[in-house]
Protein backbone atom coordinates (compact mmCIF):
# COMPACT_ATOMS: atom_id res chain seq x y z
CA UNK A 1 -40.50 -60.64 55.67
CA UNK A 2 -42.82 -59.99 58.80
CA UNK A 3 -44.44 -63.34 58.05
CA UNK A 4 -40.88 -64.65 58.60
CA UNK A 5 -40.37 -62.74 61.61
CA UNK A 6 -43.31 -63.20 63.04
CA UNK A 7 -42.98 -67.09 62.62
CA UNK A 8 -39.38 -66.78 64.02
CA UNK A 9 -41.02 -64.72 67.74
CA UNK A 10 -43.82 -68.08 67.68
CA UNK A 11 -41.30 -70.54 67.59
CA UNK A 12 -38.85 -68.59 70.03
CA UNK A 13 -42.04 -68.77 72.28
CA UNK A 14 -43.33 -72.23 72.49
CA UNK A 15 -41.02 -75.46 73.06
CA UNK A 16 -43.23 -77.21 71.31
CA UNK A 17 -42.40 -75.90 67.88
CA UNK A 18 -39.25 -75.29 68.90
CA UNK A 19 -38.10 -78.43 69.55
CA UNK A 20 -40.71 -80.68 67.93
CA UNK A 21 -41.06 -81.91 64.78
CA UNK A 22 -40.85 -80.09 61.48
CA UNK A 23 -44.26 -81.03 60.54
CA UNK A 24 -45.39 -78.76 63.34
CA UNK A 25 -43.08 -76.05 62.11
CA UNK A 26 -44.80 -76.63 58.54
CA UNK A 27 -48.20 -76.48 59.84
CA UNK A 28 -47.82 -72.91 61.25
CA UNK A 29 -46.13 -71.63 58.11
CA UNK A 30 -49.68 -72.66 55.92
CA UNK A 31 -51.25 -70.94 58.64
CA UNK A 32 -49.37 -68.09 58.65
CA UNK A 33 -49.25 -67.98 54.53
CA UNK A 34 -45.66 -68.29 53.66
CA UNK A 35 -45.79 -70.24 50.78
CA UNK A 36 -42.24 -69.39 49.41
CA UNK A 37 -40.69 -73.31 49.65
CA UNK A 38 -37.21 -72.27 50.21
CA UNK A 39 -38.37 -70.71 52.72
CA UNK A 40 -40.58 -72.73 54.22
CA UNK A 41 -37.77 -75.22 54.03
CA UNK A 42 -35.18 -73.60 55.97
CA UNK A 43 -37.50 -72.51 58.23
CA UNK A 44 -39.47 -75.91 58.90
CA UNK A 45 -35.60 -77.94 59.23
CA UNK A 46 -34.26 -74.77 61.73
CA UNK A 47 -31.59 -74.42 58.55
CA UNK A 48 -30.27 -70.57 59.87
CA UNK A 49 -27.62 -70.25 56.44
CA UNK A 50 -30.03 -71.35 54.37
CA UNK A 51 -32.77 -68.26 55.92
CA UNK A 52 -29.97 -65.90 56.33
CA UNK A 53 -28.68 -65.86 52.39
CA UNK A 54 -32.47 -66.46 51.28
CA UNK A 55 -33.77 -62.72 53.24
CA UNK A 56 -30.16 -61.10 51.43
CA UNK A 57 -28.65 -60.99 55.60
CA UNK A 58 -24.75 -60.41 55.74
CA UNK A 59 -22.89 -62.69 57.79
CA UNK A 60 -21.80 -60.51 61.06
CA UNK A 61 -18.43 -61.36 62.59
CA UNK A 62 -17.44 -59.54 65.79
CA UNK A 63 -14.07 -60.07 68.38
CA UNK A 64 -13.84 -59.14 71.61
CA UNK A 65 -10.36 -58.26 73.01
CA UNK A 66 -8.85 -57.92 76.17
CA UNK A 67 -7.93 -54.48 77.73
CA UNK A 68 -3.90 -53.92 77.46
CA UNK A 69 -2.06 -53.45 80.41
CA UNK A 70 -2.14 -49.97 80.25
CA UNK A 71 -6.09 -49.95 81.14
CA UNK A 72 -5.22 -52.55 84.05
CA UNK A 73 -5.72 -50.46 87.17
CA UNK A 74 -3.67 -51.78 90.00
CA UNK A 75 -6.34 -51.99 93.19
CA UNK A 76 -4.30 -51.80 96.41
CA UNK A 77 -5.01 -55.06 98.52
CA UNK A 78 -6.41 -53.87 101.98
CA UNK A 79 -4.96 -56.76 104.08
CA UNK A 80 -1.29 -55.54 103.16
CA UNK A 81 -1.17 -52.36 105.25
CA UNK A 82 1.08 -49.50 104.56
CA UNK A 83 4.75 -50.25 104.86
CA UNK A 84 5.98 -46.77 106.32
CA UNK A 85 3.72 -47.05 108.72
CA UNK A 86 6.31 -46.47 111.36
CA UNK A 87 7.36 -43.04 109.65
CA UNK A 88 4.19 -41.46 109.59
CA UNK A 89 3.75 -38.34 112.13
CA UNK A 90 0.76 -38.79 112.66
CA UNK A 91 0.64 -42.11 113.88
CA UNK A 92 3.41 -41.48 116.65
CA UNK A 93 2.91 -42.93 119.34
CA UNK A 94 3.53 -39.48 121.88
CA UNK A 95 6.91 -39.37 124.90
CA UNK A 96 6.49 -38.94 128.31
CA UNK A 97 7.85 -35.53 127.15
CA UNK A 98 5.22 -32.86 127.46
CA UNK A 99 4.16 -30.78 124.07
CA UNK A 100 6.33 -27.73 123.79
CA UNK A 101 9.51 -29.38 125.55
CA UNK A 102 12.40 -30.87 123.60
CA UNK A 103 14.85 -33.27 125.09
């Protein structure tokens, strides 16, 4: 199996055997010793099912869902402004009445 791996990290490396023929493919598999046909076969032809049943690999099925809306924070947009702006004290604008004096 580190034959086949190896051979797999080769080919992942150089576009040549990558995408070039399989008689490339086969020519690195002599000279890497893998003389199993079945698998030389699957992986001279780039056959992925074929390797994946012949080195006993489960098939791996994953989903990815969406957050509910309960995760959803809501992010306050900054160009709308507050809208009690007017009642907050601290943003009074102050009287021609001095401090301390009521009216």
């Amino acid at each position: 199996m580190s034959n086949v791996t190896e051979f797999l990290a080769r080919v992942g490396q150089d576009a040549a055997l990558r995408c070039g023929s399989p008689a490339a493919r086969e020519a690195l598999l002599t000279a890497m010793g893998i003389d199993d046909d079945a698998t030389r076969a699957a992986l001279a032809h780039g056959d992925a099912e074929s390797l994946r049943v012949l080195l006993g690999g489960a098939r791996f099925i994953a989903t990815q869902m969406p957050d509910g809306p309960e995760r959803e924070k809501e992010v306050p947009d900054e160009d709308e402004g507050d809208e009690d702006e007017g009642n907050d004290p601290l943003k009074k604008v102050p009287t021609d009445t001095p401090p301390g004096k009521g009216r």
